[in-house]
N, C-alpha and C. Protein backbone atom coordinates (compact mmCIF):
# COMPACT_ATOMS: atom_id res chain seq x y z
N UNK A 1 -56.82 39.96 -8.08
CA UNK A 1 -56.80 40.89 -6.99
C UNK A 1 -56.93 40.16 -5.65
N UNK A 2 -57.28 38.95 -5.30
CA UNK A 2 -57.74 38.57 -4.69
C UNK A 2 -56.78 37.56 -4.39
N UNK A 3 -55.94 36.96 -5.12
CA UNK A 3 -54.57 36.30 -4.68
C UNK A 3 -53.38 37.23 -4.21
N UNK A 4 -53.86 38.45 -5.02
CA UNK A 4 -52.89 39.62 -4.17
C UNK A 4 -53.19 40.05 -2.52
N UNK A 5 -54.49 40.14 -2.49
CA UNK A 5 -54.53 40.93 -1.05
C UNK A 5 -54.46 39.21 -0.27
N UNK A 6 -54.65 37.59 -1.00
CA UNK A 6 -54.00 36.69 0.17
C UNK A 6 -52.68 37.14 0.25
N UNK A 7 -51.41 37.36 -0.84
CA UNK A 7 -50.42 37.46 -0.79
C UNK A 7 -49.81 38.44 0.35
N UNK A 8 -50.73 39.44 0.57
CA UNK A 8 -50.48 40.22 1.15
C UNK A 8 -50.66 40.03 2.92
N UNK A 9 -51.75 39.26 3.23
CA UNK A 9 -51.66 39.46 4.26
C UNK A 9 -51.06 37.89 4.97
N UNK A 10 -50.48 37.07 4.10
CA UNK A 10 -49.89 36.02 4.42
C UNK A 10 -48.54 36.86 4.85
N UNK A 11 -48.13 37.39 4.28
CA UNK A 11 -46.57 38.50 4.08
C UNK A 11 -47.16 39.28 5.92
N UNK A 12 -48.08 39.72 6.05
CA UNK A 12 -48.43 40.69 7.12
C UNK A 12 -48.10 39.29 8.24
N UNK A 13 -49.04 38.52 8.36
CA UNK A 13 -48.21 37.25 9.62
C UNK A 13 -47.16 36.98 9.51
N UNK A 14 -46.66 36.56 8.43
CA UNK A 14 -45.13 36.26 8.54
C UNK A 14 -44.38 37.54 9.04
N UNK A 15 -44.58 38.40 8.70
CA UNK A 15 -43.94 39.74 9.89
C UNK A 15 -44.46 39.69 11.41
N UNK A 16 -45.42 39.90 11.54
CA UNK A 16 -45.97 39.49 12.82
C UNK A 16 -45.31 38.30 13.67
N UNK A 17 -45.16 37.51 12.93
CA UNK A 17 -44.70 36.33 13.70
C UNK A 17 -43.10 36.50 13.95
N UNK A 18 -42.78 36.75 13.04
CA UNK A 18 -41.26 37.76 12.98
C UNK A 18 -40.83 38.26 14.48
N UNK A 19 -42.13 39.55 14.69
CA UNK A 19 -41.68 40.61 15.58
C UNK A 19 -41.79 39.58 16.88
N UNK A 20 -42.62 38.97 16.72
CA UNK A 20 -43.77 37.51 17.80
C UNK A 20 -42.17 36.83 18.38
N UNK A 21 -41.25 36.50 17.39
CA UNK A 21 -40.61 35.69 18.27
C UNK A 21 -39.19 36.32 18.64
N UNK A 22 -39.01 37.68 17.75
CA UNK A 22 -38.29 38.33 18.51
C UNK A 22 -38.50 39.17 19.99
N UNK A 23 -39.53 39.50 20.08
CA UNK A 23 -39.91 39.68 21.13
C UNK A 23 -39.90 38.65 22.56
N UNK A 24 -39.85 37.35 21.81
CA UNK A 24 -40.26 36.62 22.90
C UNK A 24 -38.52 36.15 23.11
N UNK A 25 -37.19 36.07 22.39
CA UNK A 25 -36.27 36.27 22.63
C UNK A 25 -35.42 37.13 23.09
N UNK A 26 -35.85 38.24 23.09
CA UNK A 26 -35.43 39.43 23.86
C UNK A 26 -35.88 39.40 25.28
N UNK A 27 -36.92 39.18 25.93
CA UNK A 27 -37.33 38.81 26.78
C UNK A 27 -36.80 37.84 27.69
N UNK A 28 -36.60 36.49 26.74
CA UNK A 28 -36.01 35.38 27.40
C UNK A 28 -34.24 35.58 27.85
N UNK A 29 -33.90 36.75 26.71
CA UNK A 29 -32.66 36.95 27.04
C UNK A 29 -32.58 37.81 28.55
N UNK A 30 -33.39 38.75 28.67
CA UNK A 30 -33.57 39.77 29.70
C UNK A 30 -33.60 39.03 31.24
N UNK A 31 -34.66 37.86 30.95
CA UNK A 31 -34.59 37.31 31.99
C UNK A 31 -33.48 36.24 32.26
N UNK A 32 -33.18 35.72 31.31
CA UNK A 32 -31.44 35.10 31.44
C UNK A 32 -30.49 36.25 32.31
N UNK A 33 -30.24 37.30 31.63
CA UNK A 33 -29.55 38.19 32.28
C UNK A 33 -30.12 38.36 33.70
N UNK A 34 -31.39 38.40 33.99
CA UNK A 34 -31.65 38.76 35.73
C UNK A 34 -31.41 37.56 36.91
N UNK A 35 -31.67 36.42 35.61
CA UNK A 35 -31.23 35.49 36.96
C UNK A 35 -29.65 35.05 36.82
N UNK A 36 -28.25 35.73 35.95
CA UNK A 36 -27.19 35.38 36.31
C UNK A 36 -27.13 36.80 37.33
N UNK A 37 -27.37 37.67 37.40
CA UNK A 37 -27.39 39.02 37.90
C UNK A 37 -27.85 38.99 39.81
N UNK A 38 -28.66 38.47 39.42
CA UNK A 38 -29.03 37.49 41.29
C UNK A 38 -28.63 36.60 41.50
N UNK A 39 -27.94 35.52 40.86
CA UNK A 39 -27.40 35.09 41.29
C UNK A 39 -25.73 35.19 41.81
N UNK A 40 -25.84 36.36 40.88
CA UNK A 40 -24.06 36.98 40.90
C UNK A 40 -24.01 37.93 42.69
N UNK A 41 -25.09 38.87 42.37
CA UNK A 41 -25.51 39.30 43.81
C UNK A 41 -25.31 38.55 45.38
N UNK A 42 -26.27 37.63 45.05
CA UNK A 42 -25.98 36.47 46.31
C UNK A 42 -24.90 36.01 46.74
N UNK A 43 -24.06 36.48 45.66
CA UNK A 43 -22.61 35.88 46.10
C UNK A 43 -22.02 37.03 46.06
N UNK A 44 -21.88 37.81 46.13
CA UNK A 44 -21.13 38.96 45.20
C UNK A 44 -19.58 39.18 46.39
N UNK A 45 -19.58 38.66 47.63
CA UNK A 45 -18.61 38.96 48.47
C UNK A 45 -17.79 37.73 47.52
N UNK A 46 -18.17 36.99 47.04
CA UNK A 46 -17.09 35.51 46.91
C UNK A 46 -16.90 36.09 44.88
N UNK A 47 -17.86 37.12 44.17
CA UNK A 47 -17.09 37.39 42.91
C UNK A 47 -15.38 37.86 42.92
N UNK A 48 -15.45 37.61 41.68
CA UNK A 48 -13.82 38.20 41.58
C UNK A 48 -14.23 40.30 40.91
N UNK A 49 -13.06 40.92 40.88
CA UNK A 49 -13.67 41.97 40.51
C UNK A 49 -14.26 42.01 39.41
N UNK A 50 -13.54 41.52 38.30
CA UNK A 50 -13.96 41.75 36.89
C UNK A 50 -15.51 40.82 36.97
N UNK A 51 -15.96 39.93 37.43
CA UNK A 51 -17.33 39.49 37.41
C UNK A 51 -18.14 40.04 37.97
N UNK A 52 -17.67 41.24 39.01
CA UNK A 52 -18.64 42.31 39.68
C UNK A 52 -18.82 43.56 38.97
N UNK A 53 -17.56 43.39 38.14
CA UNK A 53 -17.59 45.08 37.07
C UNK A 53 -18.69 44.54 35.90
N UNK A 54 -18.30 42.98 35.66
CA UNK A 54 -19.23 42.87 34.37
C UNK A 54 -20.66 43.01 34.54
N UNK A 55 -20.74 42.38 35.82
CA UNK A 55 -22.71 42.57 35.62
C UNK A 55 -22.89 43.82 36.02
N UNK A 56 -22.14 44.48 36.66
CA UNK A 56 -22.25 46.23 36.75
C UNK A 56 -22.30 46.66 35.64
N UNK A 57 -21.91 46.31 34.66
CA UNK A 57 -22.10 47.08 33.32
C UNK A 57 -22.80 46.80 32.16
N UNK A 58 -23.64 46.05 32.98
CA UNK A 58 -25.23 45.27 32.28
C UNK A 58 -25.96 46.63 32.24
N UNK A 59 -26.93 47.12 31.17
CA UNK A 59 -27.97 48.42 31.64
C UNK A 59 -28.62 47.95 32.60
N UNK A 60 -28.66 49.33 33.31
CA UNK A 60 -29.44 49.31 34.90
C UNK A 60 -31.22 48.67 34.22
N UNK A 61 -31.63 49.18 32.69
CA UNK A 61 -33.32 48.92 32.89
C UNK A 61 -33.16 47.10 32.88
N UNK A 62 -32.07 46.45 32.71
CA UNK A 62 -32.00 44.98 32.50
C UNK A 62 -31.58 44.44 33.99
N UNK A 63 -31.27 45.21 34.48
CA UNK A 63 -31.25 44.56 36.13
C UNK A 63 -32.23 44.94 36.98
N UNK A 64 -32.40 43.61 38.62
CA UNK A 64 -33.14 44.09 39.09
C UNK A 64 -32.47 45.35 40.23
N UNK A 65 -33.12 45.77 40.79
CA UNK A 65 -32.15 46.60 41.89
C UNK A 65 -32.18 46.61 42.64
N UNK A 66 -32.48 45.40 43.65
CA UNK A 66 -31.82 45.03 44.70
C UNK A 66 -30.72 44.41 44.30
N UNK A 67 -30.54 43.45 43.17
CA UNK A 67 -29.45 42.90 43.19
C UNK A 67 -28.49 43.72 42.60
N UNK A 68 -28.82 44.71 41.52
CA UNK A 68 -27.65 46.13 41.12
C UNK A 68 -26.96 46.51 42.74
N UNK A 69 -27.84 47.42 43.62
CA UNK A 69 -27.70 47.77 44.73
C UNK A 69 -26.25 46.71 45.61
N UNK A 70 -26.49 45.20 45.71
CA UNK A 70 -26.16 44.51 46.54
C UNK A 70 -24.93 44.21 45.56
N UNK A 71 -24.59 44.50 44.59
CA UNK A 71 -23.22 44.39 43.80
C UNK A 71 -23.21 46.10 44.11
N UNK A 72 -23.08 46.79 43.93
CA UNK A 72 -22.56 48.26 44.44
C UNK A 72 -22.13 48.05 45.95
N UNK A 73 -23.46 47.54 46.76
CA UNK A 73 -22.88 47.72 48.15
C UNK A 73 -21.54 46.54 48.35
N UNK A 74 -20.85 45.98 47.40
CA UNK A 74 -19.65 44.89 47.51
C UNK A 74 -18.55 45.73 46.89
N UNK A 75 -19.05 46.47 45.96
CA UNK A 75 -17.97 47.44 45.54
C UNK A 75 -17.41 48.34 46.24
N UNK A 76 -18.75 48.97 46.88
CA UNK A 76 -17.86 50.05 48.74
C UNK A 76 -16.96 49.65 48.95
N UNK A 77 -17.89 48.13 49.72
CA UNK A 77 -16.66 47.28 50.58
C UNK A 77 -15.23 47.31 49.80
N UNK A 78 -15.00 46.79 48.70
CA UNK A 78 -13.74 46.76 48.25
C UNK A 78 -13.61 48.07 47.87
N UNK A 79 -13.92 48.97 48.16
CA UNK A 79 -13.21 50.29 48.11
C UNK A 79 -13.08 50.97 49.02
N UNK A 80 -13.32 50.56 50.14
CA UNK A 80 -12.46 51.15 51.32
C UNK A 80 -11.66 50.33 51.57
N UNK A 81 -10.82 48.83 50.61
CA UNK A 81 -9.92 48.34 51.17
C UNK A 81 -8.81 49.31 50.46
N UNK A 82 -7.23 49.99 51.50
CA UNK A 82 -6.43 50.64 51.03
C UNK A 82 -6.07 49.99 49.81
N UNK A 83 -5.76 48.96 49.78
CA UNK A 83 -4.75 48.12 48.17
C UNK A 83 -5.59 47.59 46.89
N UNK A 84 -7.06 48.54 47.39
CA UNK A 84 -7.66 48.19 46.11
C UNK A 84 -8.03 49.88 45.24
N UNK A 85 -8.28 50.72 46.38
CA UNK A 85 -8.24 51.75 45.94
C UNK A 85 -7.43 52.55 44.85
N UNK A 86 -6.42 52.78 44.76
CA UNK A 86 -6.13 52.93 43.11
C UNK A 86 -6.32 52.36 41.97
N UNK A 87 -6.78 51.03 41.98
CA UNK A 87 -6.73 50.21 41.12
C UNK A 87 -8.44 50.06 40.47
N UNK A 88 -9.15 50.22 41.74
CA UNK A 88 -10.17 50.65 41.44
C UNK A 88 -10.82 51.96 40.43
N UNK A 89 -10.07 52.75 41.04
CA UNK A 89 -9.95 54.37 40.05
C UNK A 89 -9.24 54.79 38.96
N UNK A 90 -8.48 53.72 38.82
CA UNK A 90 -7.56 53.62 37.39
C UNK A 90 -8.12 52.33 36.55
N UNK A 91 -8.58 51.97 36.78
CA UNK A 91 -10.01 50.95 35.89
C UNK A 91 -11.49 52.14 35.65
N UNK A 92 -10.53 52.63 34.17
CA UNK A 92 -11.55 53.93 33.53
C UNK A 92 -12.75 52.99 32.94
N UNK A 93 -12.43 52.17 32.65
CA UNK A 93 -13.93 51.29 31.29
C UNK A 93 -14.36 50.78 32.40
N UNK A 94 -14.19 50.55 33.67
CA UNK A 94 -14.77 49.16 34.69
C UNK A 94 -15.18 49.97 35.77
N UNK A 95 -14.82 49.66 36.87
CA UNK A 95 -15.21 49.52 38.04
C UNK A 95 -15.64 51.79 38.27
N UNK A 96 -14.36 52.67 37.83
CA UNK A 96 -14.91 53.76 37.50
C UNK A 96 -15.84 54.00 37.06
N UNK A 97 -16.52 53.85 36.14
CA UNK A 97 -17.24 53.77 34.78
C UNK A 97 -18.51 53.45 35.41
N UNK A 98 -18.36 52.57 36.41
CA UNK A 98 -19.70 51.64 36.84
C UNK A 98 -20.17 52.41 38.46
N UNK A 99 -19.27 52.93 38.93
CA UNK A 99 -19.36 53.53 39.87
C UNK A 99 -20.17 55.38 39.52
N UNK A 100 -19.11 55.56 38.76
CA UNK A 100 -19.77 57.18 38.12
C UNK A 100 -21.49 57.19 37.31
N UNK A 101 -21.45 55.65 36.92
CA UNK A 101 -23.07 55.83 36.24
C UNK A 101 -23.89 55.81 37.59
N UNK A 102 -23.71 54.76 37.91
CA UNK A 102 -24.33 54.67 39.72
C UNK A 102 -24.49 55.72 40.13
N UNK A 103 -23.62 56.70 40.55
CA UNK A 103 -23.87 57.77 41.28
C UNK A 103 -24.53 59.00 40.63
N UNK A 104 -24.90 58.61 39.00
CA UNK A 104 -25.92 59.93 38.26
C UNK A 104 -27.57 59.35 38.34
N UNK A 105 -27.93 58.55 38.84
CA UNK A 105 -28.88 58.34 38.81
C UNK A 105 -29.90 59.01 39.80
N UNK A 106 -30.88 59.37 39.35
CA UNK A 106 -31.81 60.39 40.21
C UNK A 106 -32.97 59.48 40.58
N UNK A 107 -33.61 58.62 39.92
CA UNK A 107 -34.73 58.05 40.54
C UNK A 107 -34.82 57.46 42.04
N UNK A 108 -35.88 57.88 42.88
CA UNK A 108 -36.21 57.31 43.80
C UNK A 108 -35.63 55.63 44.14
N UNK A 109 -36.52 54.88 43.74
CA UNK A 109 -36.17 53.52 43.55
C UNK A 109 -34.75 53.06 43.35
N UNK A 110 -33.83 53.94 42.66
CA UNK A 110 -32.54 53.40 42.48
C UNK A 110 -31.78 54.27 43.83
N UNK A 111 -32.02 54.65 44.75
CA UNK A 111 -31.38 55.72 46.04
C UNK A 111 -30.39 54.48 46.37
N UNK A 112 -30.39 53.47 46.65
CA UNK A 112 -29.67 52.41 47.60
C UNK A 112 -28.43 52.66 46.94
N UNK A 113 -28.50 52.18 45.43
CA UNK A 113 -27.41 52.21 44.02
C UNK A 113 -26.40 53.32 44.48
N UNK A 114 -27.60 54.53 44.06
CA UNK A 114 -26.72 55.63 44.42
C UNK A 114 -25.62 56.04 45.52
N UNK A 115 -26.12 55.51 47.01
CA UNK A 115 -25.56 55.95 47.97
C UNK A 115 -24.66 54.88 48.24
N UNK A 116 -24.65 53.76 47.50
CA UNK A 116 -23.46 52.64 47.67
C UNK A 116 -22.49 53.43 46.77
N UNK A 117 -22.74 53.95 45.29
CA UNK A 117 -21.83 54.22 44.22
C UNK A 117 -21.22 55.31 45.36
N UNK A 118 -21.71 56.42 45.71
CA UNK A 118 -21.54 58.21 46.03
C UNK A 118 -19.89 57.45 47.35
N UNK A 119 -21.01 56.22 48.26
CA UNK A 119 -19.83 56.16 49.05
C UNK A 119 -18.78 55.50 48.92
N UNK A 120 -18.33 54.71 47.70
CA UNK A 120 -17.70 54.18 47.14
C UNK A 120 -16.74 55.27 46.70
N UNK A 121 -17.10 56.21 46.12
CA UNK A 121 -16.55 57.23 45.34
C UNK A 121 -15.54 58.33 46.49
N UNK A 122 -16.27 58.43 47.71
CA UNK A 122 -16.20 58.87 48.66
C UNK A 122 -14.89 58.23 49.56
N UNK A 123 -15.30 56.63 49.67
CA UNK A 123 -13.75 55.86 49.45
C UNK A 123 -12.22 56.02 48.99
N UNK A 124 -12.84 56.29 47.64
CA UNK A 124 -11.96 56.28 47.06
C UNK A 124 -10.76 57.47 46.90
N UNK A 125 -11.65 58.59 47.01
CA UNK A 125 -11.15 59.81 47.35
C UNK A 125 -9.65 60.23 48.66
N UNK A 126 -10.23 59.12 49.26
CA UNK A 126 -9.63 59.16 50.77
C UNK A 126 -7.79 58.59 50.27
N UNK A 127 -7.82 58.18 48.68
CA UNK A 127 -6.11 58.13 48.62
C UNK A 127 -5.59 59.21 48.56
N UNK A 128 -4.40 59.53 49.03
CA UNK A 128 -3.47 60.58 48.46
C UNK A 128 -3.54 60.41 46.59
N UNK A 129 -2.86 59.24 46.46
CA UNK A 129 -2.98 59.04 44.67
C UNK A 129 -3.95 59.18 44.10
N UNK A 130 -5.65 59.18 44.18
CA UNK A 130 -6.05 58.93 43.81
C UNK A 130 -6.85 60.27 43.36
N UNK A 131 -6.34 61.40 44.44
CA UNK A 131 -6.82 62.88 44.51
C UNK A 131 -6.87 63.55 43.20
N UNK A 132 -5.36 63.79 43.06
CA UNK A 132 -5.26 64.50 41.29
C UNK A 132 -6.19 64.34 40.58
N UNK A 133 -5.79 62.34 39.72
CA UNK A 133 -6.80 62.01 39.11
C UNK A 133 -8.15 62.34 38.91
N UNK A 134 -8.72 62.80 40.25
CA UNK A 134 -10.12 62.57 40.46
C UNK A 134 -10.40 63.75 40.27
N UNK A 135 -10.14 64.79 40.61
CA UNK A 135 -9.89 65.88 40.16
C UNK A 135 -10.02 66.99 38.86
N UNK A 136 -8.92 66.21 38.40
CA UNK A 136 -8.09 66.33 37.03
C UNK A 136 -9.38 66.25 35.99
N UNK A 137 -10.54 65.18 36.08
CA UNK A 137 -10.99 64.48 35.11
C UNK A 137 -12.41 65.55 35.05
């Protein structure tokens, strides 16, 4: 009985240690993700789009949000340029996608997000082409 309950709780650490270093990899991944995410930010006028859609479509609880915010407020910008605007709104998995989550968010703390996504959206609106669509959906 007594080699059983060692058996047993040798089995209980080895789980423990289990959860121990998954935890501590999930973590390390999280923070991997925040510092390509600020660093993507800091630059975010010199990203290309698809590297501004991708960390946009990181979950918001894995970013920080100033730097979410400061990739939204680069997305405005390129959405009040005329020759990006359709292209922007016809990118349903991307830059749409990333813009429409942006603009459902209700928390306090994320307001900046929001009012970059809302005027982005607001942008975008301003095509003739882009009206229907937007519309339509």
């Amino acid at each position: 009985q007594a080699a059983r309950a060692e058996r047993q709780v040798a089995a209980d650490r080895e789980r423990v240690e289990i959860a121990r270093r998954k935890a501590e990899d999930a973590e390390q991944s999280r923070l991997e993700s925040q510092a390509r995410l600020g660093h993507l930010a800091a630059g975010a006028a010199g990203a290309t789009d698809e590297e501004l859609i991708q960390a946009l479509k990181a979950p918001a609880e894995d970013q920080d949000r100033g730097a979410r915010a400061a990739l939204l407020h680069e997305l405005q910008a390129r959405s009040a340029d005329p020759s990006q605007k359709v292209a922007l709104w016809s990118d349903e998995h991307g830059a749409r996608a990333a813009l429409l989550q942006a603009a459902s968010v209700t928390g306090r703390k994320d307001r900046k997000a929001r009012v970059c996504a809302m005027a982005s959206l607001w942008n975008l609106a301003t095509e003739q082409a882009n009206r229907q669509p937007m519309w339509a959906g």
